[in-house]
C-alpha atoms as a PDB file:
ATOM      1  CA  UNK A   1      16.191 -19.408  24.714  1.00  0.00           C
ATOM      2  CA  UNK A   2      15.543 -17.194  21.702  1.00  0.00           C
ATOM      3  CA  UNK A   3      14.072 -13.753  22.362  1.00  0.00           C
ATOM      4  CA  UNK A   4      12.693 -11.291  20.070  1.00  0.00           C
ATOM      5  CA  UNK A   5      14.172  -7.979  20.479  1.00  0.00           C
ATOM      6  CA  UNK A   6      13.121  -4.670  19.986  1.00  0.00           C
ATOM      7  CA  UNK A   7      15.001  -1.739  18.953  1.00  0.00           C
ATOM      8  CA  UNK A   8      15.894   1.028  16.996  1.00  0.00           C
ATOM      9  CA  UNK A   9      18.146   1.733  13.992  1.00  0.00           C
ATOM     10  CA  UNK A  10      20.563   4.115  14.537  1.00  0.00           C
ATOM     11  CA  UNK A  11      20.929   6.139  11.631  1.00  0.00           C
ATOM     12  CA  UNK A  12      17.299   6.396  10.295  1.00  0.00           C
ATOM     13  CA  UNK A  13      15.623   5.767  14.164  1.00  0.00           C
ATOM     14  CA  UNK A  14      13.285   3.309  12.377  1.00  0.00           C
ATOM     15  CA  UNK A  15      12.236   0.319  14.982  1.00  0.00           C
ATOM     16  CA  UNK A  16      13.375  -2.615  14.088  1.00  0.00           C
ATOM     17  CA  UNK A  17      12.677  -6.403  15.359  1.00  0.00           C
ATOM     18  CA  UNK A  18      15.172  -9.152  15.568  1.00  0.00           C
ATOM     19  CA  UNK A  19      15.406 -12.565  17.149  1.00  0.00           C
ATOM     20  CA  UNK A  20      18.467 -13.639  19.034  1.00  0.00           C
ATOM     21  CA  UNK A  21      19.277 -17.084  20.637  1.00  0.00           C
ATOM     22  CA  UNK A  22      20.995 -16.366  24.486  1.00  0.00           C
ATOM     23  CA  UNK A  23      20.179 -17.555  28.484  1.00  0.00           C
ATOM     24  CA  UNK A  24      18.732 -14.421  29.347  1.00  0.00           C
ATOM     25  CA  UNK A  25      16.875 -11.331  28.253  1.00  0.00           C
ATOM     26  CA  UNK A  26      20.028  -9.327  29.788  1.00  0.00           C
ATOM     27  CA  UNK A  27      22.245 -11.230  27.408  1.00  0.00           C
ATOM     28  CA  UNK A  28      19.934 -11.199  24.266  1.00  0.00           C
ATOM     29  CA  UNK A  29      19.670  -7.327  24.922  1.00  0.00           C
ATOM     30  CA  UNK A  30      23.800  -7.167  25.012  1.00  0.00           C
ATOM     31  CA  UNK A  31      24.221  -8.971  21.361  1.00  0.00           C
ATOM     32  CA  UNK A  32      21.910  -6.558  19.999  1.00  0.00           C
ATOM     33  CA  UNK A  33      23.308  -3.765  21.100  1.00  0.00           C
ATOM     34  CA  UNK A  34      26.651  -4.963  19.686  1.00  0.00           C
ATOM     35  CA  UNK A  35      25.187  -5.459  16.727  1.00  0.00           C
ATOM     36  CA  UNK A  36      24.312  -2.000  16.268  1.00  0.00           C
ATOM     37  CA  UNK A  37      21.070  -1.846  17.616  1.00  0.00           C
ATOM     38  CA  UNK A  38      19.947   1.237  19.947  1.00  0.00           C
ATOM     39  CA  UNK A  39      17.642   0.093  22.927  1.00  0.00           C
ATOM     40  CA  UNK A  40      15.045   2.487  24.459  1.00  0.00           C
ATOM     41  CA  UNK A  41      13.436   2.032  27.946  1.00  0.00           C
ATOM     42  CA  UNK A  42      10.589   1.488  26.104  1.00  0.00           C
ATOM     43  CA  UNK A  43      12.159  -1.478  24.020  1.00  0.00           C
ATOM     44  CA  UNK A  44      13.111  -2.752  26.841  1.00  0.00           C
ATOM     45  CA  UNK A  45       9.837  -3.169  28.647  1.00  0.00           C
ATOM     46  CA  UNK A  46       8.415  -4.827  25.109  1.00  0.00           C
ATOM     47  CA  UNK A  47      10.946  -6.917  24.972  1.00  0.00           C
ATOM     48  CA  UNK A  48      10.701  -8.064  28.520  1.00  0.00           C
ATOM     49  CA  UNK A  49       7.070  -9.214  27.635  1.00  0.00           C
ATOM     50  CA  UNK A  50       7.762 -11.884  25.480  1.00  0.00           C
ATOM     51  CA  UNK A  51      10.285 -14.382  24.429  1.00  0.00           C
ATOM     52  CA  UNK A  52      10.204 -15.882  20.994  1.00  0.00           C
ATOM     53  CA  UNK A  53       8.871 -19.636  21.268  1.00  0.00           C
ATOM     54  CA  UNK A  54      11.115 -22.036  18.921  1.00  0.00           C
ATOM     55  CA  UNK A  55       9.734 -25.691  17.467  1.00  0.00           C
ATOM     56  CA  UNK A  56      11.244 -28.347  18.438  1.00  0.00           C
ATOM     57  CA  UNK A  57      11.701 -31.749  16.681  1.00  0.00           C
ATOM     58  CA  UNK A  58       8.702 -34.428  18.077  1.00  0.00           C
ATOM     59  CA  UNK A  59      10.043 -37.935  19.235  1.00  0.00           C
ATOM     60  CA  UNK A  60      10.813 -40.602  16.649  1.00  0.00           C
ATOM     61  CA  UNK A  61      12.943 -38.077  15.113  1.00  0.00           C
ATOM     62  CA  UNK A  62      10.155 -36.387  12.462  1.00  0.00           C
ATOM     63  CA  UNK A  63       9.741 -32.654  12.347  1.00  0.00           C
ATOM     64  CA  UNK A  64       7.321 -31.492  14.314  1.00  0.00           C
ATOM     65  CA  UNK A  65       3.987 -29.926  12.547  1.00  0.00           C
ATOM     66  CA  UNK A  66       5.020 -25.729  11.035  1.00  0.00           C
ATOM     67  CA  UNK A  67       4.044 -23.422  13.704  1.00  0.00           C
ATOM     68  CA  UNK A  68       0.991 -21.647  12.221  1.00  0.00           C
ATOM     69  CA  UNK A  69       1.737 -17.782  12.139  1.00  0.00           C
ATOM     70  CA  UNK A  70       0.153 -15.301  13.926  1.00  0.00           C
ATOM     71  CA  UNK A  71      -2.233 -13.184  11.995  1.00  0.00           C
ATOM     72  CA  UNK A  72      -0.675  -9.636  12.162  1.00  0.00           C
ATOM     73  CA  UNK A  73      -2.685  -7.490  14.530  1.00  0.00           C
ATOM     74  CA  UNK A  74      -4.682  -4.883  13.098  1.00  0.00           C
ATOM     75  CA  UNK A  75      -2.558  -1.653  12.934  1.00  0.00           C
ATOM     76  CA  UNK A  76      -4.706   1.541  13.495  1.00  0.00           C
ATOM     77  CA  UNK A  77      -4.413   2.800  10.426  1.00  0.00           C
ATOM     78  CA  UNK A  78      -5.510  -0.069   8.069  1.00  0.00           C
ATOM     79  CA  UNK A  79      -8.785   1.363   7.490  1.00  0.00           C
ATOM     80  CA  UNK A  80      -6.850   4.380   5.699  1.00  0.00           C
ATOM     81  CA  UNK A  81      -4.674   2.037   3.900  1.00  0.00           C
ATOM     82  CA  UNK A  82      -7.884  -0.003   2.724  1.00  0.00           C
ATOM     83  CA  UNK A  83      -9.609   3.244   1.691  1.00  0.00           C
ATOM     84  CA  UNK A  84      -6.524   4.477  -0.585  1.00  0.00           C
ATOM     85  CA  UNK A  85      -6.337   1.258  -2.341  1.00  0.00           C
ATOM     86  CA  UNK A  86     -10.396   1.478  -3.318  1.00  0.00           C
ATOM     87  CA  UNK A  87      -9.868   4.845  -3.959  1.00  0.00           C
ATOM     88  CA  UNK A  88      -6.833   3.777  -6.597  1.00  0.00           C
ATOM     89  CA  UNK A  89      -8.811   0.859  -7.736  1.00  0.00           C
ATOM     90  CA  UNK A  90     -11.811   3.569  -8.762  1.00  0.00           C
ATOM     91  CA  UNK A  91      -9.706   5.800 -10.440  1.00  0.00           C
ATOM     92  CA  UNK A  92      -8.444   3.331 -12.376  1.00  0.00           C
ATOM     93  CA  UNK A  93     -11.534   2.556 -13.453  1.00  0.00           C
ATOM     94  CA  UNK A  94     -12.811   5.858 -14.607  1.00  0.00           C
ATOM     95  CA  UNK A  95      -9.849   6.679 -15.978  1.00  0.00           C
ATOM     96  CA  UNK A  96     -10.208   4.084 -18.285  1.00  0.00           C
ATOM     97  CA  UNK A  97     -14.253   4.657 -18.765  1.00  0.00           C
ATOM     98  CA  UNK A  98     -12.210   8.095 -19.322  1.00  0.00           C
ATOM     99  CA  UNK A  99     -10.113   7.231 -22.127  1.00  0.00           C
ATOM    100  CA  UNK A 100     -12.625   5.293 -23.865  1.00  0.00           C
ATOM    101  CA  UNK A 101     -14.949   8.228 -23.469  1.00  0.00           C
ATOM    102  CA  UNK A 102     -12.810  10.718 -25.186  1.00  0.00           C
ATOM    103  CA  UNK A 103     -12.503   8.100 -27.936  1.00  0.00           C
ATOM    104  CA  UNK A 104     -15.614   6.744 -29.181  1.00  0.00           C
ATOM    105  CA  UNK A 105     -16.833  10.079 -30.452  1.00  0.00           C
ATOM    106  CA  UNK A 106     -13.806  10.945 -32.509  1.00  0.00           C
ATOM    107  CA  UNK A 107     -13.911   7.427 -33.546  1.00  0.00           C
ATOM    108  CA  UNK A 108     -17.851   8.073 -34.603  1.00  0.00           C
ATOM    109  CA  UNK A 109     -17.428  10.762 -36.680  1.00  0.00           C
ATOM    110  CA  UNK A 110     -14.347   9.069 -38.973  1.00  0.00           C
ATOM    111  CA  UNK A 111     -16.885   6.201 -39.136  1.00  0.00           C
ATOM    112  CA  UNK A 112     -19.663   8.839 -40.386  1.00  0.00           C
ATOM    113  CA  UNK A 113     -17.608  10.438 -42.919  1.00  0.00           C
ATOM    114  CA  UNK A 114     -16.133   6.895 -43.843  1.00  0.00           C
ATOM    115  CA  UNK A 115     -19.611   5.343 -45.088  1.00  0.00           C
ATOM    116  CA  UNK A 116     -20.740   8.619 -45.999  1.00  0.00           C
ATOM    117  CA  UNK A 117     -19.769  11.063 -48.814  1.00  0.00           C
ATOM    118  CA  UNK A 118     -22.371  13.388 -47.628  1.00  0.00           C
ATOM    119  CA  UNK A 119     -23.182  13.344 -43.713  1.00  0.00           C
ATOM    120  CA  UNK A 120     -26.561  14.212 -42.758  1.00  0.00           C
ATOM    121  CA  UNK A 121     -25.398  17.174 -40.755  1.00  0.00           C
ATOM    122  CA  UNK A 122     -22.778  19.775 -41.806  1.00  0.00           C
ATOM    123  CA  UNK A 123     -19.013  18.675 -40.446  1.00  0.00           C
ATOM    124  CA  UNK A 124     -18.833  21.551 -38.313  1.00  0.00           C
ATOM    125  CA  UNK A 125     -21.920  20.749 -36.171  1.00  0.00           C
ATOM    126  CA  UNK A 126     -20.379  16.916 -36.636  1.00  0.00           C
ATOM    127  CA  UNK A 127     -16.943  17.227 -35.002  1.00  0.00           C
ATOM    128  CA  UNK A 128     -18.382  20.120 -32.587  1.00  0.00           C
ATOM    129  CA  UNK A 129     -20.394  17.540 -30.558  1.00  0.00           C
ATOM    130  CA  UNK A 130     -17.648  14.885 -30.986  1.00  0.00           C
ATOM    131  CA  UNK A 131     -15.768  17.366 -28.872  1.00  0.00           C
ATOM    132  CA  UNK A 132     -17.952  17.755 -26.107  1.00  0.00           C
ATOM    133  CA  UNK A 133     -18.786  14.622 -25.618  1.00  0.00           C
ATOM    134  CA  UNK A 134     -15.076  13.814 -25.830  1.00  0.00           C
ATOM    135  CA  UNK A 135     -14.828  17.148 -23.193  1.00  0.00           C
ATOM    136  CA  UNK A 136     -16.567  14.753 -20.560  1.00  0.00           C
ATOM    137  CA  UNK A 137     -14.219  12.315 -20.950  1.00  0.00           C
ATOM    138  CA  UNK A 138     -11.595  14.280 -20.108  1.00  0.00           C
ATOM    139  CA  UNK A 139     -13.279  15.416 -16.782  1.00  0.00           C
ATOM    140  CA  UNK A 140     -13.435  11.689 -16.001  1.00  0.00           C
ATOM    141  CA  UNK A 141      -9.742  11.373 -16.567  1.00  0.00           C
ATOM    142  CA  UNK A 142      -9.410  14.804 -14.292  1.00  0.00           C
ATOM    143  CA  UNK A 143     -11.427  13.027 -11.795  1.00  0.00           C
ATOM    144  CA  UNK A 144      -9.555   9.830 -12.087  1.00  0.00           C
ATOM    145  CA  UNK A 145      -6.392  12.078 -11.478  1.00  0.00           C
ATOM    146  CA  UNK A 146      -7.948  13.547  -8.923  1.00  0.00           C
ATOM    147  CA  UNK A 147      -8.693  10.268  -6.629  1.00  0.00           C
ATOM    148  CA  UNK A 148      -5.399   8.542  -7.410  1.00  0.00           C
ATOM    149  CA  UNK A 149      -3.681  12.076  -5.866  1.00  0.00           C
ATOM    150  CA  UNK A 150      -5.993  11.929  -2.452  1.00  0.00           C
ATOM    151  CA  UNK A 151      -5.187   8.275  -2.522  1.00  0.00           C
ATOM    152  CA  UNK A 152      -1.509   9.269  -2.254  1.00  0.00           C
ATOM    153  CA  UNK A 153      -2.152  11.544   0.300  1.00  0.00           C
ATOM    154  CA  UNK A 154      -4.231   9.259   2.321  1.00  0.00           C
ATOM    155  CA  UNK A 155      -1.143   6.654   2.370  1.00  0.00           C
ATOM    156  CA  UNK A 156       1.080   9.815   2.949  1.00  0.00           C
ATOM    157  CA  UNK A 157      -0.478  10.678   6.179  1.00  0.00           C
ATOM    158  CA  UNK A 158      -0.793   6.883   7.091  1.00  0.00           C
ATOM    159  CA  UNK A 159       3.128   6.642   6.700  1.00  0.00           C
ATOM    160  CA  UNK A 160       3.591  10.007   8.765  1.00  0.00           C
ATOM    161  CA  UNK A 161       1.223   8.851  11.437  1.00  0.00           C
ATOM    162  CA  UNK A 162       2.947   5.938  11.710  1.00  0.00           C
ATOM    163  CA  UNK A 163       6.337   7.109  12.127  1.00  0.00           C
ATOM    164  CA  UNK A 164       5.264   9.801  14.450  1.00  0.00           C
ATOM    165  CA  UNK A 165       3.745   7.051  16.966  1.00  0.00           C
ATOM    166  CA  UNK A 166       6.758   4.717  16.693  1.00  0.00           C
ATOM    167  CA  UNK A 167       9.299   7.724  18.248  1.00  0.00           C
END
């Protein structure tokens, strides 16, 4: 019978699943322990729960039909991990809205002084609001900065969470 075992690595304590062919539970447990892997009491009792089904070949010697996988349970965090990737997906978004932002007036004015010898407004004035509209564009690439950073930290504290549950 093949059982899926649960365990523990022993140098970085990360759990760790493996499958192992043997009679018994008792047995399966003893191979993976040999192998390296530490059990806890409460590996054991997961373990215990649930041997690993194996596909056999059908009569008339065909393969039998793929087992269809198991759709991964939701974790508890997944709504956090959702949230950080629309969170990166928006900043990536405004930071391009950003970029373009910061470019089309400085491309405007070289376009006004490019047709005209004379603007219609002294250069000063002409490059002065070319600035701050460019200015806003660079708060959109602060604020793209911004959400891509919390998105991080979102996935940080996911990963922390996680570990924290799993000792």
């Amino acid at each position: 019978m093949r059982w899926n075992i649960r365990g523990r690595d022993p140098k970085t304590g990360d759990v760790v699943r493996t499958s192992i062919e043997a009679p018994t539970l008792a047995e399966a447990e003893q191979i993976a322990q040999y192998n390296g892997m530490v059990l806890i009491e409460e590996d054991r009792a997961e373990n215990a729960r649930r041997p690993a089904t194996l596909s056999y070949p059908s009569a008339g010697g065909l393969p039998a039909a793929p087992a269809v996988p198991e759709a991964a349970p939701e974790g508890k965090y997944d709504a956090i991990e959702r949230a950080a990737r629309g969170l990166t997906v928006v900043s990536v978004v405004v930071g391009v809205v950003g970029l373009i932002w910061v470019a089309w007036p400085l491309v405007r004015v070289g376009i006004v002084y490019a047709r005209d010898a004379a603007p219609p407004v002294p250069a000063w004035q002409l490059v002065l609001a070319a600035l701050v509209e460019s200015l806003s564009g660079f708060f959109a690439l602060l604020a793209a900065a911004a959400a891509r950073v919390l998105a991080g930290i979102a996935l940080m504290v996911r990963d922390l969470a996680e570990r924290r549950q799993d000792k």
